[in-house]
Structures are given as structure tokens and as C-alpha cells.
N, C-alpha and C. Protein backbone atom coordinates (compact mmCIF):
# COMPACT_ATOMS: atom_id res chain seq x y z
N UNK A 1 85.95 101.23 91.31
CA UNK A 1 87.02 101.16 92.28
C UNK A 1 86.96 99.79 92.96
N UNK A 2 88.42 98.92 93.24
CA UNK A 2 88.09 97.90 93.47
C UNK A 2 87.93 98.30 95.25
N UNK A 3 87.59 96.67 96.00
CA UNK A 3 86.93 96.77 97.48
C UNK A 3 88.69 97.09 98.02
N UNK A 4 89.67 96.53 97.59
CA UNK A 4 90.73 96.93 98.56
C UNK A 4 91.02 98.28 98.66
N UNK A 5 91.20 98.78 97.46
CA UNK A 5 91.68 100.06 96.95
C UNK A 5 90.97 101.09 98.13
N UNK A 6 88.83 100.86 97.90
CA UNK A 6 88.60 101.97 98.60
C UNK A 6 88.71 101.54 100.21
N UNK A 7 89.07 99.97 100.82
CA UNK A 7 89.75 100.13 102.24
C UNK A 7 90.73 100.67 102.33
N UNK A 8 92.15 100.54 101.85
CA UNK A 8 92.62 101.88 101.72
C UNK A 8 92.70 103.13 101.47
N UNK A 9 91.94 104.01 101.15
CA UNK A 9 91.44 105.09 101.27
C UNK A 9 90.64 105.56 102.46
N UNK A 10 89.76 104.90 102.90
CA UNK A 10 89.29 104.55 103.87
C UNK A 10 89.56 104.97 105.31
N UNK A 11 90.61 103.70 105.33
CA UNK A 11 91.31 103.72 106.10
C UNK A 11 92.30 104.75 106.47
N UNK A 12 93.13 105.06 105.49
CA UNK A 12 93.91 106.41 105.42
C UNK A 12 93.58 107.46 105.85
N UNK A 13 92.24 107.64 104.96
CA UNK A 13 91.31 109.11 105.57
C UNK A 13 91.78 108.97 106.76
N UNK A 14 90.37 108.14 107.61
CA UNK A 14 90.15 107.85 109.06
C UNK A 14 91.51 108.44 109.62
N UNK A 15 92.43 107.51 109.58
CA UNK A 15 93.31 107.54 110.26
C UNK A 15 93.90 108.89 110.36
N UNK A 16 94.31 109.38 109.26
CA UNK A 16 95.23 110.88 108.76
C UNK A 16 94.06 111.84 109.53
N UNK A 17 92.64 111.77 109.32
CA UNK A 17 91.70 112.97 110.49
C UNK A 17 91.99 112.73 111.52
N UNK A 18 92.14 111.76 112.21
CA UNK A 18 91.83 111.29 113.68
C UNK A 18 93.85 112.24 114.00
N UNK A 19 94.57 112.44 113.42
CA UNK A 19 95.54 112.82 113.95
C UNK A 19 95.43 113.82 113.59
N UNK A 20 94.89 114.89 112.75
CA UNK A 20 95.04 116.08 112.96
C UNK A 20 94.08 116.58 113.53
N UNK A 21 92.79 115.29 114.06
CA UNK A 21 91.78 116.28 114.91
C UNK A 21 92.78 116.21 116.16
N UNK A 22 93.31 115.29 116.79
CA UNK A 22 94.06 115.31 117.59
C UNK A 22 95.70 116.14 117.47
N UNK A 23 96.14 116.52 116.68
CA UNK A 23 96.98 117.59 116.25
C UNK A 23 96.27 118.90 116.76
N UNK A 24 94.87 119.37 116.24
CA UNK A 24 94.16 120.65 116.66
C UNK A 24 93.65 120.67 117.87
N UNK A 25 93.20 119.56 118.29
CA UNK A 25 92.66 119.67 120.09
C UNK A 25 94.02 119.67 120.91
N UNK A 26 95.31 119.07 120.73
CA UNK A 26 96.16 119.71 121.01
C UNK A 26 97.16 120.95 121.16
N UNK A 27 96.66 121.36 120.47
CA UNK A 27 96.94 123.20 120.08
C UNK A 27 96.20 124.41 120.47
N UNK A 28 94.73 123.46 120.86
CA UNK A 28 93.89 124.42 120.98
C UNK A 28 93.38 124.38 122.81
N UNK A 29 92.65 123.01 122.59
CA UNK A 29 91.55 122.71 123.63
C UNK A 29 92.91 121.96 124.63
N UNK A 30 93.85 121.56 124.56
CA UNK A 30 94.17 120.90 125.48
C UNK A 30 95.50 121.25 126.26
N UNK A 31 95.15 123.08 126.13
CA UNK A 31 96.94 123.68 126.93
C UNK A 31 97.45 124.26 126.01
N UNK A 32 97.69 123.87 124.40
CA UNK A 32 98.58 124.74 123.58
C UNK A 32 99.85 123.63 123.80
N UNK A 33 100.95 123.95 122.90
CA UNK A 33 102.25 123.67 122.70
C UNK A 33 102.92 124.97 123.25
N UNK A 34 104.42 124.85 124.09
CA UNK A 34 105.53 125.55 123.37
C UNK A 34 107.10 124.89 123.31
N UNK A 35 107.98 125.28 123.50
CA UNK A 35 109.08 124.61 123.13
C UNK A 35 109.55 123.48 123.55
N UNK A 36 108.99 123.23 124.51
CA UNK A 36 109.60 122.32 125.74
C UNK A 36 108.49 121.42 125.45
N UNK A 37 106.98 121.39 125.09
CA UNK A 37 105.72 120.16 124.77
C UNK A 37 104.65 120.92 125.29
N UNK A 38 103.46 120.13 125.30
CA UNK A 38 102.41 120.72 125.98
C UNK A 38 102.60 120.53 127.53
N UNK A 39 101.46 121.02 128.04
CA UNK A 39 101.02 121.87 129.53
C UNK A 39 100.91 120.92 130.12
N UNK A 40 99.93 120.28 129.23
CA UNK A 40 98.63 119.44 130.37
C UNK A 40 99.00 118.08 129.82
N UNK A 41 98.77 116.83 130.86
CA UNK A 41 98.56 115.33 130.52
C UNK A 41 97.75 115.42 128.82
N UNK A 42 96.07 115.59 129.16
CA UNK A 42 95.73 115.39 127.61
C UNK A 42 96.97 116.20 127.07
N UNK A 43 97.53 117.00 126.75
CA UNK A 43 98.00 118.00 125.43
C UNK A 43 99.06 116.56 125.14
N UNK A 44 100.25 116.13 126.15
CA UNK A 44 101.11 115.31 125.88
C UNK A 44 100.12 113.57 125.25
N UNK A 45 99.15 113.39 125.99
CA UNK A 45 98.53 112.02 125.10
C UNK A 45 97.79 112.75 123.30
N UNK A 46 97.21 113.45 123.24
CA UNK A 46 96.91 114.07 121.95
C UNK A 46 97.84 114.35 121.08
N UNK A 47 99.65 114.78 122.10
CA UNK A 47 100.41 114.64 120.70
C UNK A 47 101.22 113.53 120.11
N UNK A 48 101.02 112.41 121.31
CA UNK A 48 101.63 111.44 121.08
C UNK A 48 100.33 110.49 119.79
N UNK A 49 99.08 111.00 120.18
CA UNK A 49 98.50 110.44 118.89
C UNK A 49 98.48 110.58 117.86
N UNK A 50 98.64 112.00 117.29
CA UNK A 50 99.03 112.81 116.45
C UNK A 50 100.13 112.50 116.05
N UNK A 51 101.22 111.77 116.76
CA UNK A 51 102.61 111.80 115.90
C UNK A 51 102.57 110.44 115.42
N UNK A 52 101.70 109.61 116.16
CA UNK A 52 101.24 108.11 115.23
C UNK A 52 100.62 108.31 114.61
N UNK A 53 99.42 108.78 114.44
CA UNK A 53 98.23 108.83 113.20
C UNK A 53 98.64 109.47 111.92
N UNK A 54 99.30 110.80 111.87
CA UNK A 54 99.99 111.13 111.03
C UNK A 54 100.47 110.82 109.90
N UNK A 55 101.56 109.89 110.36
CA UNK A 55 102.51 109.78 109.58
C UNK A 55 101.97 108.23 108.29
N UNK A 56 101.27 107.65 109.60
CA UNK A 56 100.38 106.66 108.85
C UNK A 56 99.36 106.55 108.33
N UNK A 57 98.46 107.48 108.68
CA UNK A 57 97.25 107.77 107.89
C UNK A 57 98.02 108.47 106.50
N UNK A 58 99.09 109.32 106.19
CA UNK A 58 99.35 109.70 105.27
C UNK A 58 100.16 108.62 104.47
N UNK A 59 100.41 107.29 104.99
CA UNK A 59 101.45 106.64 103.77
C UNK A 59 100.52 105.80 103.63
N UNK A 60 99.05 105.59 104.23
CA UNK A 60 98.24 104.45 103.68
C UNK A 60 97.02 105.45 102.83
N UNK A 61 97.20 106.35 102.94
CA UNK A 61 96.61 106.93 101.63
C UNK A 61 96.89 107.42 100.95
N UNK A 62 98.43 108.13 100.68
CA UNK A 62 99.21 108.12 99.57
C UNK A 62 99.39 106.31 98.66
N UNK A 63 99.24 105.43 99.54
CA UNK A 63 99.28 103.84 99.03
C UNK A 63 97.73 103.88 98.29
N UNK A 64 96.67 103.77 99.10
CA UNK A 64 95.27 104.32 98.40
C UNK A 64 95.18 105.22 97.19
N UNK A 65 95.67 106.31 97.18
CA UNK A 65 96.05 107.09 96.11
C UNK A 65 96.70 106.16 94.83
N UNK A 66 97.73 105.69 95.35
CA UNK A 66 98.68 105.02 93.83
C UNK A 66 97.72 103.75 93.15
N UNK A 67 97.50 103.15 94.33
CA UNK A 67 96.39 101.57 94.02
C UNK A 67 95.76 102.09 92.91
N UNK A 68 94.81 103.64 93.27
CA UNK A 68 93.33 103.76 93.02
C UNK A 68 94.18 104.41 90.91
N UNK A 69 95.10 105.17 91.30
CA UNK A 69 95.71 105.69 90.01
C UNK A 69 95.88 104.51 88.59
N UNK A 70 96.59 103.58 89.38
CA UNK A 70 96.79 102.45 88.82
C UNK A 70 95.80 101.24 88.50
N UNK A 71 94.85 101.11 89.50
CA UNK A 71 93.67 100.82 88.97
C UNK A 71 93.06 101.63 87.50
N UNK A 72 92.92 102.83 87.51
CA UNK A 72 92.65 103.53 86.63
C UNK A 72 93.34 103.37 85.26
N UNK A 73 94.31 102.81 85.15
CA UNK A 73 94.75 102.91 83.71
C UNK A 73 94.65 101.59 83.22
N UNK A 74 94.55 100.53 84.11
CA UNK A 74 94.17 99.07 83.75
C UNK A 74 92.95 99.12 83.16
């Protein structure tokens, strides 16, 4: 695997956990959600991290993913 490939992966991971640990401490430990947002200060900063980490931890390791695929057939 080349060195970029597994920083992207890496990186992705990291990132994509860090928002759904913060996705679950928001749901859980920090007030709960309901329609209207969370309860508490943390619940609203945990989901605002969660809605950044997300979306980007998942398109830099779906990118990690394709690199590492495509590496593979070279």
C-alpha cells in the first residue's frame, strides 16, 4: 500500500469515528435528541461535530477506498 493511500485511510477512519463517537455521546451521554435538537449546550456542540466529521470522514475514505482499489490492479 502506497504512504498516501494509507494517509487516507487513516485519516478517514479518524475522522468518520470521531463523528459518530460524537453522533453517540450525543444521543446518549449528552441530553438525547428530539425534534426540535438536543437539550443541553454539549448535545448541540456534539451535533454540530458530528454533522462535520461525518460527512467527511466518509468521502475521504470512500477516496482511500478507490486510491487503495486502484492501487491494487496496477
Amino acid at each position: 500500500m502506497k504512504k498516501d493511500t494509507r494517509i487516507l485511510l487513516q485519516y478517514g477512519g479518524g475522522i468518520l469515528l470521531t463523528g459518530i463517537l460524537a453522533a453517540l455521546l450525543t444521543a446518549t451521554v449528552f441530553g438525547g435528541l428530539t425534534r426540535q435538537g438536543p437539550h443541553t449546550n454539549m448535545g448541540w456542540l456534539g451535533l454540530m461535530v458530528a454533522m462535520c466529521c461525518l460527512p467527511m470522514g466518509v468521502f475521504l475514505f470512500l477516496l482511500g477506498m478507490a486510491k487503495w482499489l486502484k492501487d491494487m490492479r496496477e
